[in-house]
C-alpha atoms as a PDB file:
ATOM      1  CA  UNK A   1       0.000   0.000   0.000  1.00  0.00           C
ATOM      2  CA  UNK A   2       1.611   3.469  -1.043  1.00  0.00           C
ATOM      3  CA  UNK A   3       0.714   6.908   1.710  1.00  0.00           C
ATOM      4  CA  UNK A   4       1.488  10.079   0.366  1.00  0.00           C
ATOM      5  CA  UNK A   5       3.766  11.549   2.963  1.00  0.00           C
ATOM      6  CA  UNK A   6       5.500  15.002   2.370  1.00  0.00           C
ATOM      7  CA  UNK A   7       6.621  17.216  -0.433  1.00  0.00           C
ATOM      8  CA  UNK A   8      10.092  16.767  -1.915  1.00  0.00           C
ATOM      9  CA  UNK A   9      10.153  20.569  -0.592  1.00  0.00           C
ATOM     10  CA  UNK A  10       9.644  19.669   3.074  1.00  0.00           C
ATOM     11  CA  UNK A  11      12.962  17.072   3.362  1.00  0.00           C
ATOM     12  CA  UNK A  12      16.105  19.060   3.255  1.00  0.00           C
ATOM     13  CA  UNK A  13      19.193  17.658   2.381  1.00  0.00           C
ATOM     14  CA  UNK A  14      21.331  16.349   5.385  1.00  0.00           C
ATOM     15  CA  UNK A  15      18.662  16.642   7.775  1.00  0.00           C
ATOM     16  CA  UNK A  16      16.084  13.246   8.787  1.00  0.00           C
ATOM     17  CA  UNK A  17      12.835  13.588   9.162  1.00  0.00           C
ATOM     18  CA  UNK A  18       9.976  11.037  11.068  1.00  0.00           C
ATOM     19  CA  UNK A  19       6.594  10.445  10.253  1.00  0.00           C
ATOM     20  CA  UNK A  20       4.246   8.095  11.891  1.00  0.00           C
ATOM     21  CA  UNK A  21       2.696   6.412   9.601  1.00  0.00           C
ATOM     22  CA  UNK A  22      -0.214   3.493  10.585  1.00  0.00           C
ATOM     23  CA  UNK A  23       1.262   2.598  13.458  1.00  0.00           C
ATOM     24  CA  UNK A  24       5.117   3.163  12.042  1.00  0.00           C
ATOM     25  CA  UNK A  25       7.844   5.101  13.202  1.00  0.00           C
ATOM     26  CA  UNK A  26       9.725   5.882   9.412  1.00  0.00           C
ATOM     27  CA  UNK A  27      12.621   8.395   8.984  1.00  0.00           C
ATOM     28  CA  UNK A  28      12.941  10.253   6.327  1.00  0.00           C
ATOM     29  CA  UNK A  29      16.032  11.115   4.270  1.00  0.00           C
ATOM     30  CA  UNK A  30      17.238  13.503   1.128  1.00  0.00           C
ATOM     31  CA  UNK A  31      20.684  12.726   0.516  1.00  0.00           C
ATOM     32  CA  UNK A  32      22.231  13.926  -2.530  1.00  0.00           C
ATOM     33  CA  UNK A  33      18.845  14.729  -3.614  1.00  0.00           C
ATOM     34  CA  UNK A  34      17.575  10.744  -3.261  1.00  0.00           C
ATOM     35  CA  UNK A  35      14.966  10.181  -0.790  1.00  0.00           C
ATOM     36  CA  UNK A  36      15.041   7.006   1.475  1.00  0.00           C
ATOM     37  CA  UNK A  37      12.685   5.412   4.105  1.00  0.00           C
ATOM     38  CA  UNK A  38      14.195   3.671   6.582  1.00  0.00           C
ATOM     39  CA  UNK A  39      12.695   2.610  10.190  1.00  0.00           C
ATOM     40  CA  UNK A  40      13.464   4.895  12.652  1.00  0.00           C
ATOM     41  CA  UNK A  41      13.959   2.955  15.673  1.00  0.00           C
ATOM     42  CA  UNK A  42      17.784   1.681  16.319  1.00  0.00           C
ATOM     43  CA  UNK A  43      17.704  -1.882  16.354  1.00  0.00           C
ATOM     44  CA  UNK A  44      20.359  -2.026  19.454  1.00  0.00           C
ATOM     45  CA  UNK A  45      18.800   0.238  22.278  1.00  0.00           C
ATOM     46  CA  UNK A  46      15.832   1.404  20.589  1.00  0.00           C
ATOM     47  CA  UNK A  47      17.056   4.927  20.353  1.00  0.00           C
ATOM     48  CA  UNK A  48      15.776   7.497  18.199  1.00  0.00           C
ATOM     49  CA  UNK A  49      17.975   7.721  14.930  1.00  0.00           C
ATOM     50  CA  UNK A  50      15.836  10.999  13.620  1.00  0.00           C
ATOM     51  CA  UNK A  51      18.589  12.970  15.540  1.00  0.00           C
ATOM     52  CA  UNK A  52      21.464  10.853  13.805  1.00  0.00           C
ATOM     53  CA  UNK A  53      24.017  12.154  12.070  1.00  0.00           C
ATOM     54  CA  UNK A  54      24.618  11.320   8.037  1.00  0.00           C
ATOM     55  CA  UNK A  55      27.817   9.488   7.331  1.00  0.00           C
ATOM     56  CA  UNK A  56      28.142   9.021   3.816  1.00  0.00           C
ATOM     57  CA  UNK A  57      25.235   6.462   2.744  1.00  0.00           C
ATOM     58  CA  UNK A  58      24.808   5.436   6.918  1.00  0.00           C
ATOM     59  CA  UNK A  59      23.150   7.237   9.727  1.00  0.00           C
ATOM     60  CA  UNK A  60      24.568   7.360  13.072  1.00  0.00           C
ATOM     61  CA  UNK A  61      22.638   6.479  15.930  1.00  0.00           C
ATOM     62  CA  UNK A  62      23.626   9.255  18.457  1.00  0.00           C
ATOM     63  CA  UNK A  63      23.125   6.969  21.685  1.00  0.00           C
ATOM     64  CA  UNK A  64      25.961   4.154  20.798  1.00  0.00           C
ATOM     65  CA  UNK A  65      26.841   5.324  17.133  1.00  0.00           C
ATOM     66  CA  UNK A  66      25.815   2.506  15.251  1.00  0.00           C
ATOM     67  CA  UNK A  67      25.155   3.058  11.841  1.00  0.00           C
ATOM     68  CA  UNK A  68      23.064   1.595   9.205  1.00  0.00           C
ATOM     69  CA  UNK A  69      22.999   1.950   5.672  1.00  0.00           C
ATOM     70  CA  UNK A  70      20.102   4.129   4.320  1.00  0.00           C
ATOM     71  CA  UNK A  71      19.965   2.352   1.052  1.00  0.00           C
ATOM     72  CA  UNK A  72      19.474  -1.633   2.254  1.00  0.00           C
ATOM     73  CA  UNK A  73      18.990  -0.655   5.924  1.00  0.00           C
ATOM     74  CA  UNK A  74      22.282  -2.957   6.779  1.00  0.00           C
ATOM     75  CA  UNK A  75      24.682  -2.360   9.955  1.00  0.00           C
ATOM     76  CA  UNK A  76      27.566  -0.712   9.002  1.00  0.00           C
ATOM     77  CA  UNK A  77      28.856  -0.366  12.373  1.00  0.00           C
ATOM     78  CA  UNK A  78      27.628  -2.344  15.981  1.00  0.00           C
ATOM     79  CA  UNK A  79      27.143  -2.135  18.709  1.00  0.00           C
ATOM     80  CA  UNK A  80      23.435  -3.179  16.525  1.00  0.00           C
ATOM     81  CA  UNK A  81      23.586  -6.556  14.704  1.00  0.00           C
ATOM     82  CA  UNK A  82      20.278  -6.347  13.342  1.00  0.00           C
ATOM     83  CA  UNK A  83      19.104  -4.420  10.280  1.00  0.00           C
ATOM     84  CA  UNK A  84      16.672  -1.460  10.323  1.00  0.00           C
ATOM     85  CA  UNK A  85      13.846  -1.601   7.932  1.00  0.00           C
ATOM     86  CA  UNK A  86      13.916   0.033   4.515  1.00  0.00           C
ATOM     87  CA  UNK A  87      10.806   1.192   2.413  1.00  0.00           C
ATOM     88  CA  UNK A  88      10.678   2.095  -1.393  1.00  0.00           C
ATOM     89  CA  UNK A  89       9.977   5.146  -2.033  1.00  0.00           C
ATOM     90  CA  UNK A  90       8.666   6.645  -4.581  1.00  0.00           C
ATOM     91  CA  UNK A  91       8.724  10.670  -5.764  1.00  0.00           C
ATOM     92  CA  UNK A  92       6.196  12.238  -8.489  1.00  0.00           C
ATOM     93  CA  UNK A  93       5.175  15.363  -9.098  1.00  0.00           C
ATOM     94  CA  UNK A  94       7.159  17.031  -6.183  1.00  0.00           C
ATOM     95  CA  UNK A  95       4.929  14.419  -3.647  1.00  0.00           C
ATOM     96  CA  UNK A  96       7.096  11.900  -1.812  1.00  0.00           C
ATOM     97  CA  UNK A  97       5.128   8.290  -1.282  1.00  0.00           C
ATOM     98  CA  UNK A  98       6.422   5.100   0.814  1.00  0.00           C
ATOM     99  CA  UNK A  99       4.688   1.599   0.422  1.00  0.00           C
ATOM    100  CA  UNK A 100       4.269   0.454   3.594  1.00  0.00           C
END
């Protein structure tokens, strides 16, 4: 199922965004003008990653720094050993969508 959630306007570069979506916690991300939609829950300690840090194609969690890769949602760093989940996202006509 697709929700419209935000104009392409509304997600600045650099900076994460959450939503709550039907129940879901999802972060938000423009970098280099590519949007991603990733969980936004770490999967270590549970802390918030919409106040991470961008590292390249990772965000940082900034309770233990783990990161995870915005793209496939992998660990690229522990202390976390599980993935976070990634959604597709899809941009048209300046509206950004995630199927949930």
């Amino acid at each position: 199922m697709s929700v419209q959630v935000a104009k392409l306007q509304d997600i600045p570069a650099g900076k994460p965004k959450k939503f709550d979506l039907q129940g879901r916690a999802i972060l938000l991300i423009n970098n280099d003008n590519n949007i991603y939609a990733i969980e936004e829950k770490c999967t270590h300690r549970g802390c918030s990653l919409a106040a991470g840090k961008l590292v390249g194609n990772s965000i940082e969690c900034p309770c233990h720094q783990a990161r995870f890769n915005i793209i496939s949602g992998k660990v690229t760093q522990g202390p976390a050993t599980k993935p976070v989940a990634v959604y597709q996202v899809t941009v048209e006509n300046g509206m950004i969508s995630i199927n949930l």
